[in-house]
N, C-alpha and C. Protein backbone atom coordinates (compact mmCIF):
# COMPACT_ATOMS: atom_id res chain seq x y z
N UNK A 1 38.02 26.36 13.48
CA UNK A 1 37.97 25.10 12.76
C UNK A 1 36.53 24.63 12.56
N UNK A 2 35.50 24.89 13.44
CA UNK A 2 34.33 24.67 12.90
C UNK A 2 33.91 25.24 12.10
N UNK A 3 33.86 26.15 11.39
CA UNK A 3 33.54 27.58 10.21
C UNK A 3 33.99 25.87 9.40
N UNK A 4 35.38 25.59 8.97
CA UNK A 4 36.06 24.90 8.01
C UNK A 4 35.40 23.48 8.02
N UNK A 5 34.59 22.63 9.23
CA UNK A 5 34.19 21.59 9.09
C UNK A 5 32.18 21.49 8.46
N UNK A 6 32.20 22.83 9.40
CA UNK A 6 30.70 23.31 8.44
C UNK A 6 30.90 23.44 7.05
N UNK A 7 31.44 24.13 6.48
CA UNK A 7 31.72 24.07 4.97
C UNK A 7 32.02 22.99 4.48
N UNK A 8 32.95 22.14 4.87
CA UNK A 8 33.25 21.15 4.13
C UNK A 8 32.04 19.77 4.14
N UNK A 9 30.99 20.26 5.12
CA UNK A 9 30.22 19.11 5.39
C UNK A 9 28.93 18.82 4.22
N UNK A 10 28.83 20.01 3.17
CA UNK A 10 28.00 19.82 1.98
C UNK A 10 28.85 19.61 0.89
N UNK A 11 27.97 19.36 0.07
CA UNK A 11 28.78 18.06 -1.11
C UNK A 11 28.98 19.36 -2.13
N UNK A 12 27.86 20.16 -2.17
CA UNK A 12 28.25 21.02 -3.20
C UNK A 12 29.13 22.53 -3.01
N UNK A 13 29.79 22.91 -1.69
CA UNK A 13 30.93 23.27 -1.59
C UNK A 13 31.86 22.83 -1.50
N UNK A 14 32.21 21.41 -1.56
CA UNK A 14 32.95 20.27 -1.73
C UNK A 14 33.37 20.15 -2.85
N UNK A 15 32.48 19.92 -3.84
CA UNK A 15 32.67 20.44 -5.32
C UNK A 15 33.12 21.79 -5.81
N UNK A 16 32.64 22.97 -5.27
CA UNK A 16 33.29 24.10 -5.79
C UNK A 16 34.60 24.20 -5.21
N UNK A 17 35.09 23.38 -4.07
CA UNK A 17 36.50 23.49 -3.46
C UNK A 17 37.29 22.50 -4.43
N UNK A 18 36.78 21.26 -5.11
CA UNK A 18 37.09 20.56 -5.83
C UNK A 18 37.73 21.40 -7.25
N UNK A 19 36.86 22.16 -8.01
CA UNK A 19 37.17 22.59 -8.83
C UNK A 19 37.97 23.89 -9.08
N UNK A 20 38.26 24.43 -8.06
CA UNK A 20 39.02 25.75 -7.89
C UNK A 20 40.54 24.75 -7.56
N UNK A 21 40.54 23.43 -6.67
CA UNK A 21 41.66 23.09 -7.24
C UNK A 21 42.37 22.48 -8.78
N UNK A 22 40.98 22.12 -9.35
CA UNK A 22 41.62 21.74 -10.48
C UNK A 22 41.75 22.80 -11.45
N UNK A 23 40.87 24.30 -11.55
CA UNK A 23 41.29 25.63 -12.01
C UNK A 23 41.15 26.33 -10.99
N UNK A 24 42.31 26.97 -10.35
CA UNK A 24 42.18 28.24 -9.75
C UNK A 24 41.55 29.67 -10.02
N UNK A 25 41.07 30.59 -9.22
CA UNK A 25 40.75 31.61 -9.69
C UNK A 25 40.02 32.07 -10.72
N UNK A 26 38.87 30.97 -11.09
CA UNK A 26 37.10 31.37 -11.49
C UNK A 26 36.23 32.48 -10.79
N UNK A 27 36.03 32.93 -11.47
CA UNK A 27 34.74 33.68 -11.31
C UNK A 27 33.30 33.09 -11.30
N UNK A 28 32.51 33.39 -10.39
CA UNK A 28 31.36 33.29 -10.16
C UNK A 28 30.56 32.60 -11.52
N UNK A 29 30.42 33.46 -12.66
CA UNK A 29 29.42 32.63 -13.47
C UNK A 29 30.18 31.15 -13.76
N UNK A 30 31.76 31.18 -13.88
CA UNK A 30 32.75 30.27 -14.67
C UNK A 30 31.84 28.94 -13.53
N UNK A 31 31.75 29.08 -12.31
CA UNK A 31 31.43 28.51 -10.98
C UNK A 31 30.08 28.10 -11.02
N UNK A 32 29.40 28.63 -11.57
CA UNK A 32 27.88 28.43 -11.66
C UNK A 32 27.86 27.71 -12.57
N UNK A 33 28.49 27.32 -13.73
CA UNK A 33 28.50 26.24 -15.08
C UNK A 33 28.52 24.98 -14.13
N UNK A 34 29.23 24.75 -13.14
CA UNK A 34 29.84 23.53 -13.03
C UNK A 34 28.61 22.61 -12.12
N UNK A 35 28.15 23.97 -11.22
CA UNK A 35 27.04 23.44 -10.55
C UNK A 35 25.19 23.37 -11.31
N UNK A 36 24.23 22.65 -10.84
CA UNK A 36 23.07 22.73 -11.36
C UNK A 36 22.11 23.10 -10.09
N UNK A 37 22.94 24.99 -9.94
CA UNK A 37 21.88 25.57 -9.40
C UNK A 37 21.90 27.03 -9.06
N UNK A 38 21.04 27.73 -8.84
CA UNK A 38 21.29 29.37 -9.02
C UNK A 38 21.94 30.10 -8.56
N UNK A 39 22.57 31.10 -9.24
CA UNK A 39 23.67 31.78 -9.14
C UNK A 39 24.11 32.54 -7.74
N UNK A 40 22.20 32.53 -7.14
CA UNK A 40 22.62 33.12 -5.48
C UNK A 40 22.91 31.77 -4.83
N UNK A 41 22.69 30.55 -4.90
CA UNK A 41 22.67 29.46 -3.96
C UNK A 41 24.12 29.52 -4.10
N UNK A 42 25.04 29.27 -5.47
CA UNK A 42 26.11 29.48 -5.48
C UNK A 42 27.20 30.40 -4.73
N UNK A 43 26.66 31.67 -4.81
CA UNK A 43 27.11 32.59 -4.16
C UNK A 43 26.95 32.44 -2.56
N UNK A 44 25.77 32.12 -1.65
CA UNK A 44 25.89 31.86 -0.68
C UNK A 44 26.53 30.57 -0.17
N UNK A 45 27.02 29.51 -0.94
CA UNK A 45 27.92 28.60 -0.70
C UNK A 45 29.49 29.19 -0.90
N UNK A 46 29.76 30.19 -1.57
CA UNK A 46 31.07 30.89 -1.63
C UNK A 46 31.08 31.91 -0.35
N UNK A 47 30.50 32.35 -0.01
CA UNK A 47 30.58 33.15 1.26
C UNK A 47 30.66 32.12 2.18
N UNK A 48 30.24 30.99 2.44
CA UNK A 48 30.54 30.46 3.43
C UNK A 48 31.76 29.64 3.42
N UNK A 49 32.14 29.62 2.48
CA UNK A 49 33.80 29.08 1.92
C UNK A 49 35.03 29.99 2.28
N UNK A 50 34.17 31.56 2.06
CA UNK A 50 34.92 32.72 2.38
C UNK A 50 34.98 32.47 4.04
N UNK A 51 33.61 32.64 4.76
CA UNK A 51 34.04 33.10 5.98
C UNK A 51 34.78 31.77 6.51
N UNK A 52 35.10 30.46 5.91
CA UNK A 52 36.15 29.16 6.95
C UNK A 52 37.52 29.61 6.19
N UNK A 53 37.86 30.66 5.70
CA UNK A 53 38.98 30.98 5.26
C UNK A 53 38.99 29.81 3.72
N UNK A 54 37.97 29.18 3.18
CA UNK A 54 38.67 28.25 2.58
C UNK A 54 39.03 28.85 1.02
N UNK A 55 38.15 30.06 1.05
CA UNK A 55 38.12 30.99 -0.53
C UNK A 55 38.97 32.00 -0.40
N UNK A 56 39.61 32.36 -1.14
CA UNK A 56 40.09 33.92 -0.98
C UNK A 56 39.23 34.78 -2.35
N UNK A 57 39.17 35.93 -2.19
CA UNK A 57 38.44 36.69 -3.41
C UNK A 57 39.68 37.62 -3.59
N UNK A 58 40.31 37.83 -5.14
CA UNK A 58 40.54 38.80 -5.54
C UNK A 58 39.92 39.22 -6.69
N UNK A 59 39.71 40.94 -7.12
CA UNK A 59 39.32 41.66 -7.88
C UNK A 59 40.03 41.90 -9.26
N UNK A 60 39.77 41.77 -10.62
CA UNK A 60 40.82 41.91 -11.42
C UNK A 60 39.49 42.67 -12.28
N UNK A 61 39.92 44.28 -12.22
CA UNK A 61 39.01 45.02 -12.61
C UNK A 61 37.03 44.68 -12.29
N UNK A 62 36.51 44.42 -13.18
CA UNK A 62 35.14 44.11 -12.91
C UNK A 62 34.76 42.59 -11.98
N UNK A 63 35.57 42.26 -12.42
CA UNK A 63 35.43 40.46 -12.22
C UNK A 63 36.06 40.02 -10.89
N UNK A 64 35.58 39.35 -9.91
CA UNK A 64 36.09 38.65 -9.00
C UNK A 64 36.28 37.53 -8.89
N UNK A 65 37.99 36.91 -8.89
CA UNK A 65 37.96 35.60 -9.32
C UNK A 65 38.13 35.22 -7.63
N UNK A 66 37.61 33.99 -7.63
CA UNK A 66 38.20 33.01 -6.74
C UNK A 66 38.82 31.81 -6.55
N UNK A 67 39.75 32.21 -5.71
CA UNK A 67 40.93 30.93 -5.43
C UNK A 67 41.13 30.43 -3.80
N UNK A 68 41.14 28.88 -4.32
CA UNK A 68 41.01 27.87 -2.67
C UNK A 68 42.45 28.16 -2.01
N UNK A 69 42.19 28.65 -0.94
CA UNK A 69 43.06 28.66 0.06
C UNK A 69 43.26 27.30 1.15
N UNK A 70 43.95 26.71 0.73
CA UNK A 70 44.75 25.24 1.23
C UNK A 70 45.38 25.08 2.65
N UNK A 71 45.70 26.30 3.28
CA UNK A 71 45.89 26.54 4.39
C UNK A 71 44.94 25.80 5.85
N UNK A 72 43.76 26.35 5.90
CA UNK A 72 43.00 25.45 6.54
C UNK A 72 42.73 24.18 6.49
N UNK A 73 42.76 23.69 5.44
CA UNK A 73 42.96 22.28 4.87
C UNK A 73 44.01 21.30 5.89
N UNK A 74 45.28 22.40 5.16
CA UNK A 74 46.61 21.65 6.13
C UNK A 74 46.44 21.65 7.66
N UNK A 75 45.75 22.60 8.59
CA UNK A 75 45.82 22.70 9.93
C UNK A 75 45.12 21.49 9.97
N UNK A 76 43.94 20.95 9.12
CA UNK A 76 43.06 20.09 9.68
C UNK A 76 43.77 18.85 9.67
N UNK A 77 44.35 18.87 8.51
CA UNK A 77 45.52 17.52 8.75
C UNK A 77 46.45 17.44 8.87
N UNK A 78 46.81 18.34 9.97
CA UNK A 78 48.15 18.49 10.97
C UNK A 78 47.37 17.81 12.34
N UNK A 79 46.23 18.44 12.31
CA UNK A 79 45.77 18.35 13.77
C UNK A 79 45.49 16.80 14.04
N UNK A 80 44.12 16.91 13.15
CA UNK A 80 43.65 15.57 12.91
C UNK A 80 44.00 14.41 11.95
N UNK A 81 44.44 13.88 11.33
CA UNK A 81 45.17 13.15 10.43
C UNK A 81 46.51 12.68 10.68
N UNK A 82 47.30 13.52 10.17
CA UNK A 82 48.80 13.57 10.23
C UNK A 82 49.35 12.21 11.68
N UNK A 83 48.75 12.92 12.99
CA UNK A 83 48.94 12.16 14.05
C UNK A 83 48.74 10.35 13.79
N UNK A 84 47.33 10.19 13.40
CA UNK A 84 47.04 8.88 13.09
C UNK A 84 47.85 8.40 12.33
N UNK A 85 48.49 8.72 11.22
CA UNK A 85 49.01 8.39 9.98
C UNK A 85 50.54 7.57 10.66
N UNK A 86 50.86 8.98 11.31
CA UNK A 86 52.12 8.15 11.68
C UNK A 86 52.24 6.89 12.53
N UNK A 87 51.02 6.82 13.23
CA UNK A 87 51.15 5.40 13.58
C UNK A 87 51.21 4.07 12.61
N UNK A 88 50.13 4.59 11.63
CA UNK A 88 49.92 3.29 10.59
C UNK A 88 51.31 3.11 10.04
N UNK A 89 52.26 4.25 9.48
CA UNK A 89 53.05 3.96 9.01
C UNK A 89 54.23 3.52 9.82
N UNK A 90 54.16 3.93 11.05
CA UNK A 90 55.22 3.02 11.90
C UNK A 90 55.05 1.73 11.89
N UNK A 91 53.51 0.90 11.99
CA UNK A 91 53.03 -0.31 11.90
C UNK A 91 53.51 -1.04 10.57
N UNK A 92 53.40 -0.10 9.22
CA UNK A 92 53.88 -0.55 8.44
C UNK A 92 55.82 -0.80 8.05
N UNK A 93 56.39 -0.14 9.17
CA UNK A 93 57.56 -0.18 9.08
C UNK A 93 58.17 -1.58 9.96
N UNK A 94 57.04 -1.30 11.10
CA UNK A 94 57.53 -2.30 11.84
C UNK A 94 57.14 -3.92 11.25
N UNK A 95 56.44 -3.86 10.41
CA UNK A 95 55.73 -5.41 9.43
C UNK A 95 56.70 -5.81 8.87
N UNK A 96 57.47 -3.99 7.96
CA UNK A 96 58.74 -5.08 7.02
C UNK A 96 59.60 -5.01 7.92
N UNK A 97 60.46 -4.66 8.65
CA UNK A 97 61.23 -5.64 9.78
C UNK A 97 60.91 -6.65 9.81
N UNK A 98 60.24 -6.99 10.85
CA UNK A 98 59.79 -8.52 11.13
C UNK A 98 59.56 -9.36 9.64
N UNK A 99 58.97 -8.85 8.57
CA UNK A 99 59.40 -9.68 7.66
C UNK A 99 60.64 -10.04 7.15
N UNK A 100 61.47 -9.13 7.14
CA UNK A 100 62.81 -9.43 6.55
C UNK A 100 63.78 -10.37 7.69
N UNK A 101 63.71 -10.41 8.78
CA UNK A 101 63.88 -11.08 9.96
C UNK A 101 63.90 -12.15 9.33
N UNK A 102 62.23 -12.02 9.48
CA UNK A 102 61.93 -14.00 9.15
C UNK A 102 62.29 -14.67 7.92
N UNK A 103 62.53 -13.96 6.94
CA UNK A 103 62.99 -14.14 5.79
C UNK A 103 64.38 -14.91 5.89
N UNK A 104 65.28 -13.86 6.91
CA UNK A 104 66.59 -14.14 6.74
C UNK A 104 67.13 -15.47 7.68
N UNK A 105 65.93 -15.39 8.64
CA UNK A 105 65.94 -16.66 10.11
C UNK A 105 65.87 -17.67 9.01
N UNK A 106 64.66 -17.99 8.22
CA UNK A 106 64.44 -19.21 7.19
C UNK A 106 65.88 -19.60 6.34
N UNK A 107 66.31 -18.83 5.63
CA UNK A 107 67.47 -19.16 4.87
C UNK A 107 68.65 -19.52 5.85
């Protein structure tokens, strides 16, 4: 999980994780349009996307496209997230109770 929090901690693999969800499976130059900077900086921000599991690479003849693997994503907010959440939303369950209570005590 640290591989996945190192990666996610720069803005501009943040962005290339951004945009592989909104098109999957770009290739490298398609990837380099989006950013304003060279094609190796790019590339060494995709290897490090690769090694937190967050890229997958497949080959389609010459071209290697890449697509975000969402998987690590979810462990992180299974682990971390998910837990918190359900409290807020119990809090929020337990608000409308007590509102509808008091609602119905008044009438």
């Amino acid at each position: 999980m640290d591989a996945v929090f190192k990666a996610l901690a720069d803005a501009s693999r943040r962005k290339l994780l951004d945009e592989l969800h909104t098109n999957n499976g770009q290739t490298l130059s398609q990837l380099c349009e989006l950013l304003d900077m060279t094609r190796q900086a790019v590339t060494k921000h995709l290897v490090l996307l690769e090694e937190a599991n967050l890229v997958t690479t497949v080959w389609r003849g010459r071209e290697k496209l890449h697509f975000l693997n969402p998987v690590p994503l979810h462990e992180i907010y299974e682990r971390w997230i998910s837990k918190y959440e359900r409290h807020r939303l119990q809090a929020l369950s337990d608000l409308k109770r007590v509102s509808k209570k008091t609602q119905t005590n008044k009438q």
